[in-house]
PDB file of N, CA and C in Angstrom:
ATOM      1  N   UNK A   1     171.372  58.991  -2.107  1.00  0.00           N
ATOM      2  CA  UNK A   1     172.360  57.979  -2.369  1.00  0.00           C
ATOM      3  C   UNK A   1     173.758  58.456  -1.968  1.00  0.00           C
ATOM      4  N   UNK A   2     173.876  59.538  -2.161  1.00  0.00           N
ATOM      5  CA  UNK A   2     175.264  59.857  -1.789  1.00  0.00           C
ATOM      6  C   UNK A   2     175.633  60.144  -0.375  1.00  0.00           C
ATOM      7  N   UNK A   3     174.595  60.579   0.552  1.00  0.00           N
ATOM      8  CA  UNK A   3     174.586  60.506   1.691  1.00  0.00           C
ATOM      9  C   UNK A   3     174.848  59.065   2.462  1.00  0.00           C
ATOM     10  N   UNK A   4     174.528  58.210   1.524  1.00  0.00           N
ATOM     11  CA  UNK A   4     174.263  56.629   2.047  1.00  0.00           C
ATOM     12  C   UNK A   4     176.146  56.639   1.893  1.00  0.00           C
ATOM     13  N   UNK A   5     176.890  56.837   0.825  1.00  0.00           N
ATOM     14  CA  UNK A   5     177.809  56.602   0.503  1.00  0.00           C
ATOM     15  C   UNK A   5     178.961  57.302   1.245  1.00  0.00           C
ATOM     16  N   UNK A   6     178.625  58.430   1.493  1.00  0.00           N
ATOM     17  CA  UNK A   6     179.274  59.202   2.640  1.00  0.00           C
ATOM     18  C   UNK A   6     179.187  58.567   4.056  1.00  0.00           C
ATOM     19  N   UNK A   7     178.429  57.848   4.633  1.00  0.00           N
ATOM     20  CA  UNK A   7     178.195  57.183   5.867  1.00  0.00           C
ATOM     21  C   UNK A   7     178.748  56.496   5.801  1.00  0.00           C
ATOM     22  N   UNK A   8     179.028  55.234   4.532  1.00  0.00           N
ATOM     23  CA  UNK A   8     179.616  53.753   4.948  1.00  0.00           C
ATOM     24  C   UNK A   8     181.133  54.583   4.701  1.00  0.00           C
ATOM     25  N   UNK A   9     181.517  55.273   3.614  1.00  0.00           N
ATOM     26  CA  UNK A   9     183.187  55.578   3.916  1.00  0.00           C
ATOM     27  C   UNK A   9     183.442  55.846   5.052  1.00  0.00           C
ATOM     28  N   UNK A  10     182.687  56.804   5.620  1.00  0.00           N
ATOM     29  CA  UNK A  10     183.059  57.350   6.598  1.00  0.00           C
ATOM     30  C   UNK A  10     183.246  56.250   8.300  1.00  0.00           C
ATOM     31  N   UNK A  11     182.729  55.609   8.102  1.00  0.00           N
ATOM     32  CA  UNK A  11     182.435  54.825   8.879  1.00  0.00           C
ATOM     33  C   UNK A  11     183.212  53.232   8.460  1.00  0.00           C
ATOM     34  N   UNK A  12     184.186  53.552   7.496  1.00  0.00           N
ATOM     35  CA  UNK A  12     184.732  51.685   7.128  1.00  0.00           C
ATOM     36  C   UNK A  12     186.456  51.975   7.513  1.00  0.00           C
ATOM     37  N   UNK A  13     186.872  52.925   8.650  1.00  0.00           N
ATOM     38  CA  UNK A  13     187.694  52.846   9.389  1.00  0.00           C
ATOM     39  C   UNK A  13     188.614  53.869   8.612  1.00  0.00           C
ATOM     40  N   UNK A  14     188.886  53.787   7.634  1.00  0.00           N
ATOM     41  CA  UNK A  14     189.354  54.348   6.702  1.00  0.00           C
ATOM     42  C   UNK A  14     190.769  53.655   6.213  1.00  0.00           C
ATOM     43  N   UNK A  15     190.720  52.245   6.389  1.00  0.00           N
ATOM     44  CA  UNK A  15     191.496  51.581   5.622  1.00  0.00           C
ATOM     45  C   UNK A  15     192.056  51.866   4.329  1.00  0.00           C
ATOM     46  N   UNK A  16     190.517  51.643   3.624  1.00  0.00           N
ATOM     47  CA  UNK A  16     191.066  51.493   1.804  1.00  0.00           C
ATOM     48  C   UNK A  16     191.583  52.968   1.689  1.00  0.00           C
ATOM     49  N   UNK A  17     191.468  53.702   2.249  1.00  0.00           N
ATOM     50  CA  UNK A  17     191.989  54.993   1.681  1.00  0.00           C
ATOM     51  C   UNK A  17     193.385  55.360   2.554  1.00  0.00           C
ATOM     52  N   UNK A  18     193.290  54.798   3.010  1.00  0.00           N
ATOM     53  CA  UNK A  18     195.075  54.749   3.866  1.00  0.00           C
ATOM     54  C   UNK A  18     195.956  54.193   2.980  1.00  0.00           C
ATOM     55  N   UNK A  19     195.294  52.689   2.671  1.00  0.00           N
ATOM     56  CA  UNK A  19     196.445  51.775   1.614  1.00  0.00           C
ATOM     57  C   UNK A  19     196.533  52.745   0.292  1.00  0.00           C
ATOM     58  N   UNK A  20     195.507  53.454  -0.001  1.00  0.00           N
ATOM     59  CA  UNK A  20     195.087  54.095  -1.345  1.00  0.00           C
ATOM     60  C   UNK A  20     196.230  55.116  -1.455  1.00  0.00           C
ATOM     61  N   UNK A  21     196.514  55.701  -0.314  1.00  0.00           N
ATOM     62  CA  UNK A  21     197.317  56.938  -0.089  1.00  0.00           C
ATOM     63  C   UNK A  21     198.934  56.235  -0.282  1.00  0.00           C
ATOM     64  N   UNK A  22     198.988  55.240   0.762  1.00  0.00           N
ATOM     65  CA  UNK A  22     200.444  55.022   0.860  1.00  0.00           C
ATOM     66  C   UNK A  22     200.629  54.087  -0.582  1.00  0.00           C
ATOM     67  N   UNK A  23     199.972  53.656  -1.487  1.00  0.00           N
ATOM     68  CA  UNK A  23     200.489  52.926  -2.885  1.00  0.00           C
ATOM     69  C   UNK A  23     200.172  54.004  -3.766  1.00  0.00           C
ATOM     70  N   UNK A  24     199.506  55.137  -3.940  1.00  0.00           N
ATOM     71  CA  UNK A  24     199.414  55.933  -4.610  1.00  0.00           C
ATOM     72  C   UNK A  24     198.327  55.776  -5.679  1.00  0.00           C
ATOM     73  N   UNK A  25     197.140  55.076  -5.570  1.00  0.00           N
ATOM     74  CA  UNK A  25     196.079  54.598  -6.006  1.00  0.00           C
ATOM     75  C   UNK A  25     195.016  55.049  -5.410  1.00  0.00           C
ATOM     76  N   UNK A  26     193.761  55.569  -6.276  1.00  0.00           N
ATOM     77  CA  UNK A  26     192.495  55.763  -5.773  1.00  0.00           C
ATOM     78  C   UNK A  26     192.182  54.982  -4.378  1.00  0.00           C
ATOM     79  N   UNK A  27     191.455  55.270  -4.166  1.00  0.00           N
ATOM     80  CA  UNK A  27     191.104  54.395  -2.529  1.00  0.00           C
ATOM     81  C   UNK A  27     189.665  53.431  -3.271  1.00  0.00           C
ATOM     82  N   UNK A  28     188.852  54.179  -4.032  1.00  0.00           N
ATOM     83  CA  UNK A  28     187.682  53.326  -4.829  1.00  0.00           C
ATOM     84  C   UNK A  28     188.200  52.087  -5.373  1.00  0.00           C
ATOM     85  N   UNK A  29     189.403  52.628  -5.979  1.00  0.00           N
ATOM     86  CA  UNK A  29     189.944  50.624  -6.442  1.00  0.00           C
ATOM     87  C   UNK A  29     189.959  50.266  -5.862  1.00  0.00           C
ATOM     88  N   UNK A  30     190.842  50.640  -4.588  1.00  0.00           N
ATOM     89  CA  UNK A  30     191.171  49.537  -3.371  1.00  0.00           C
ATOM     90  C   UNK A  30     190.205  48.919  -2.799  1.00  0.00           C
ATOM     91  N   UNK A  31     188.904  49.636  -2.976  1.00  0.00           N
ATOM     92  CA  UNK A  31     187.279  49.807  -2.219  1.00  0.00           C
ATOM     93  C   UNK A  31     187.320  48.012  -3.357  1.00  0.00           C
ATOM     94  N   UNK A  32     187.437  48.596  -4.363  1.00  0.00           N
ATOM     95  CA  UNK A  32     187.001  47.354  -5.624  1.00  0.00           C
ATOM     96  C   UNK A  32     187.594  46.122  -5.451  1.00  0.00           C
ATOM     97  N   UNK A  33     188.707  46.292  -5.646  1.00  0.00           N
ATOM     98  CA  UNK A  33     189.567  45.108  -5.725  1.00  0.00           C
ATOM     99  C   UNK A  33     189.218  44.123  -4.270  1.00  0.00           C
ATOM    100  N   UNK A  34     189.140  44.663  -2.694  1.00  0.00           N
ATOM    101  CA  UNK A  34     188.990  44.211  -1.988  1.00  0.00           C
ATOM    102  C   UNK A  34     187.693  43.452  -1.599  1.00  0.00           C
ATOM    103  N   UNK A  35     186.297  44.282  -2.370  1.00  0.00           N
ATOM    104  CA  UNK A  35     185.438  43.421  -2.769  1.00  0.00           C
ATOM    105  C   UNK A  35     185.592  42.164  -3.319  1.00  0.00           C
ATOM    106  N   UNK A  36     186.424  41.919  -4.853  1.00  0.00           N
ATOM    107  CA  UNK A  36     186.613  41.267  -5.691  1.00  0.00           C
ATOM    108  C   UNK A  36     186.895  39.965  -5.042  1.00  0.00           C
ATOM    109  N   UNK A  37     188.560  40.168  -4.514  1.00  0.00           N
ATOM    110  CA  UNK A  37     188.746  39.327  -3.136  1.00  0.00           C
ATOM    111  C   UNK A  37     188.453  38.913  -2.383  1.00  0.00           C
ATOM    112  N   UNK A  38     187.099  39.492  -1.775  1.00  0.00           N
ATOM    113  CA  UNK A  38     186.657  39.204  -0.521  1.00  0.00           C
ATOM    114  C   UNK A  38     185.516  37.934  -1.258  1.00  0.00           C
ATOM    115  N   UNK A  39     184.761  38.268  -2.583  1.00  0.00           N
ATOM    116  CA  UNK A  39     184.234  37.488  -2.638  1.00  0.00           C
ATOM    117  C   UNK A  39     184.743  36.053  -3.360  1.00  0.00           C
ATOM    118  N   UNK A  40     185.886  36.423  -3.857  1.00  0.00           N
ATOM    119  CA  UNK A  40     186.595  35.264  -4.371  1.00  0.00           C
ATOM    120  C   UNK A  40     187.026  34.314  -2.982  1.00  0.00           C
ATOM    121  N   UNK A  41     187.767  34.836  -1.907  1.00  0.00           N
ATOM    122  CA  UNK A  41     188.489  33.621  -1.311  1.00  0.00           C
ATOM    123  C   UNK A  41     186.985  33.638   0.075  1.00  0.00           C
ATOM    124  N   UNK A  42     185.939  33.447  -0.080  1.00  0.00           N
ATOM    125  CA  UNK A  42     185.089  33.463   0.539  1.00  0.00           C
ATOM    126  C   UNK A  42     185.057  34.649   1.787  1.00  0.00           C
ATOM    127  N   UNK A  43     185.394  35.966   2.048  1.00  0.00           N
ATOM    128  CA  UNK A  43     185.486  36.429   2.819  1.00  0.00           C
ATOM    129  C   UNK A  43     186.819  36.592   4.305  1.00  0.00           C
ATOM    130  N   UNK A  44     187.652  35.640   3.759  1.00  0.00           N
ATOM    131  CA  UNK A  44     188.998  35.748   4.575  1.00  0.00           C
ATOM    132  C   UNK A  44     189.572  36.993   4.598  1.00  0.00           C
ATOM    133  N   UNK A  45     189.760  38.117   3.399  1.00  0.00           N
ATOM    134  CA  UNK A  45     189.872  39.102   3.835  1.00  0.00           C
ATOM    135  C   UNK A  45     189.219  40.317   4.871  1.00  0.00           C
ATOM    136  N   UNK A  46     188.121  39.871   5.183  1.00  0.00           N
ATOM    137  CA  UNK A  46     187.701  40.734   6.689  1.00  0.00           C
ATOM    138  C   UNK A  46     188.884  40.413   7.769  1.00  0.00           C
ATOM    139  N   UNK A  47     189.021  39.579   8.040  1.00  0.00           N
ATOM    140  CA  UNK A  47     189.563  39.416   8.977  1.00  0.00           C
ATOM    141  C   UNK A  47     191.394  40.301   8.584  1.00  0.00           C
ATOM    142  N   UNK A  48     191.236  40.821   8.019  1.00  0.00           N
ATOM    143  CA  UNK A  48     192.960  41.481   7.793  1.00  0.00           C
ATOM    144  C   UNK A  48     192.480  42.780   7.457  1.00  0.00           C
ATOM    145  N   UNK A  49     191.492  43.238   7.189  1.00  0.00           N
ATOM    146  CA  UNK A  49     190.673  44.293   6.884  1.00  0.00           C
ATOM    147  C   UNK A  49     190.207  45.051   8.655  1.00  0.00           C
ATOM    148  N   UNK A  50     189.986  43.837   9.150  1.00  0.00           N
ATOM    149  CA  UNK A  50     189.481  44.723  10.607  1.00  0.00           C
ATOM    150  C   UNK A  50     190.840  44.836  11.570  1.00  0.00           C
ATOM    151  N   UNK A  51     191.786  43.750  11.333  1.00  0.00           N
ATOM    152  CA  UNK A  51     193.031  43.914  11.719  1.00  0.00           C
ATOM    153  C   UNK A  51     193.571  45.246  11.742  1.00  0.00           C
ATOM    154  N   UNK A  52     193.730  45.608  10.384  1.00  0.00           N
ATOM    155  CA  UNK A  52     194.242  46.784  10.053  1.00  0.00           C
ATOM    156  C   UNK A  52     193.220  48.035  10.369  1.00  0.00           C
ATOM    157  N   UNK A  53     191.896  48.344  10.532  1.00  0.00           N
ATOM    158  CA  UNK A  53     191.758  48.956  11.334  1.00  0.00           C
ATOM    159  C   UNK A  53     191.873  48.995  12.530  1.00  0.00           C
ATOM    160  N   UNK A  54     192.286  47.807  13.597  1.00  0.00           N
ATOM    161  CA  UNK A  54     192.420  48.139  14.959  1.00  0.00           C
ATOM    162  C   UNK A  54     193.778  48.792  14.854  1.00  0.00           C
ATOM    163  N   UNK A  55     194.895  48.543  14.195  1.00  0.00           N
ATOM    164  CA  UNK A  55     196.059  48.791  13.934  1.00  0.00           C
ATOM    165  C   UNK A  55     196.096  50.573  13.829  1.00  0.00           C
ATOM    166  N   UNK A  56     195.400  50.835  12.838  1.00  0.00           N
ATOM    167  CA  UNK A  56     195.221  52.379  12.404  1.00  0.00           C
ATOM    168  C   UNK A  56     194.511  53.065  13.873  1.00  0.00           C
ATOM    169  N   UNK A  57     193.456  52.702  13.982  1.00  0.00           N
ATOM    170  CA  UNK A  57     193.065  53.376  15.517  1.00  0.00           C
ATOM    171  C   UNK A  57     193.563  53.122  16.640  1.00  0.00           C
ATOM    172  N   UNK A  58     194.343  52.455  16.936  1.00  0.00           N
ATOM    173  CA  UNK A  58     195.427  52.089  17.994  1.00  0.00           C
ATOM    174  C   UNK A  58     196.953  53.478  17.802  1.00  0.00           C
ATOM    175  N   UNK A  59     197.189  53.173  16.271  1.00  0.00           N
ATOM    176  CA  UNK A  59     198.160  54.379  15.952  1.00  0.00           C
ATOM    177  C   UNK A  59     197.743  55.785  16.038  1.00  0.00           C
ATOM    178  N   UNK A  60     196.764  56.020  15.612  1.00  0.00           N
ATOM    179  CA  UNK A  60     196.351  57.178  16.073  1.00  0.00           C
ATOM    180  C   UNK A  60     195.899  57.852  17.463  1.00  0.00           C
ATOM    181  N   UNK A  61     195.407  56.588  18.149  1.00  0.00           N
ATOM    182  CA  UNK A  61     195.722  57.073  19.861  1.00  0.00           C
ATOM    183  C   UNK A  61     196.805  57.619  20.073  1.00  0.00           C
ATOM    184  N   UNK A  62     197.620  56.004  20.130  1.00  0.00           N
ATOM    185  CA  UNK A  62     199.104  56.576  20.826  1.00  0.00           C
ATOM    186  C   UNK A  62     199.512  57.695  20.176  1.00  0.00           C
ATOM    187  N   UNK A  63     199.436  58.231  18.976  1.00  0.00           N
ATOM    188  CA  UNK A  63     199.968  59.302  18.261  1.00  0.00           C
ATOM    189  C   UNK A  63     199.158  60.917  19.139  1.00  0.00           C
ATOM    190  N   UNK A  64     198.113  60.816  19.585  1.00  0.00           N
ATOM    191  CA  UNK A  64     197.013  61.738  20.051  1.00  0.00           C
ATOM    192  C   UNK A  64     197.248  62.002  21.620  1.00  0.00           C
ATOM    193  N   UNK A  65     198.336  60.743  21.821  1.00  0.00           N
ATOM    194  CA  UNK A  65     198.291  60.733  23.335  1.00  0.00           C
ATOM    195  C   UNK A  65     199.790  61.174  23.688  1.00  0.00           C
ATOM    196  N   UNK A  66     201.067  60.936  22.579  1.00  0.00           N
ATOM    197  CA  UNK A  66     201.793  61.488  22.607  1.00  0.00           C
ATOM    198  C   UNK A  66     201.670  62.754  22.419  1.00  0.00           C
ATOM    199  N   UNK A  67     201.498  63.475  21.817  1.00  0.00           N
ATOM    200  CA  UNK A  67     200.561  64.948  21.150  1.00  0.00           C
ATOM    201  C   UNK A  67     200.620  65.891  22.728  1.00  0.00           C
ATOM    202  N   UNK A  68     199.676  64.774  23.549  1.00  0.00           N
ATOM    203  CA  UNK A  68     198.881  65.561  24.498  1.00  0.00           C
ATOM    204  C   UNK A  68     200.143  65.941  26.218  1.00  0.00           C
ATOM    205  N   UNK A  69     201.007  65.030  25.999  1.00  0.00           N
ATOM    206  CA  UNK A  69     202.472  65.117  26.808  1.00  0.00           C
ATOM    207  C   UNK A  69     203.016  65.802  26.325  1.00  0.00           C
ATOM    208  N   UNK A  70     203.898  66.366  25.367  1.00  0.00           N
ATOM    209  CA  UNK A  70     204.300  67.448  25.071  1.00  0.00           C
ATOM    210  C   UNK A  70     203.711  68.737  24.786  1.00  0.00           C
ATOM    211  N   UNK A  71     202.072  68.585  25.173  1.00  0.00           N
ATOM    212  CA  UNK A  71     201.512  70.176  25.394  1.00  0.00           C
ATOM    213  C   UNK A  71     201.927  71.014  26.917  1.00  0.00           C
TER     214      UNK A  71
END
């Protein structure tokens, strides 16, 4: 089970634990609450959820690619 649980974090972009970091809150709430939400307004939050991971892996390119010009 915990292996199962290690795969999907690892693999869910790492959103909730970004927002988790920058509000200063567990990332598991954020994990929670965004469930909560997601099933309350029928799932509209995916779509701001995958947003923000293209956002985060887009920043971390350019950040990886700046990196690689000043070597």
């Amino acid at each position: 089970m915990k292996q199962l649980k290690f795969l999907l974090e690892r693999s869910a972009f790492g959103v909730c634990n970004y927002l988790g970091q920058k509000m200063g809150i567990a990332s598991a709430r954020v994990r929670l609450y965004f469930i909560y939400i997601s099933f309350i307004t029928l799932g509209s939050p995916l779509i701001l959820y995958l947003f923000a991971a293209f956002w985060l892996n887009l920043r971390k390119y350019i950040k990886n690619r700046r990196n690689l010009i000043w070597r």
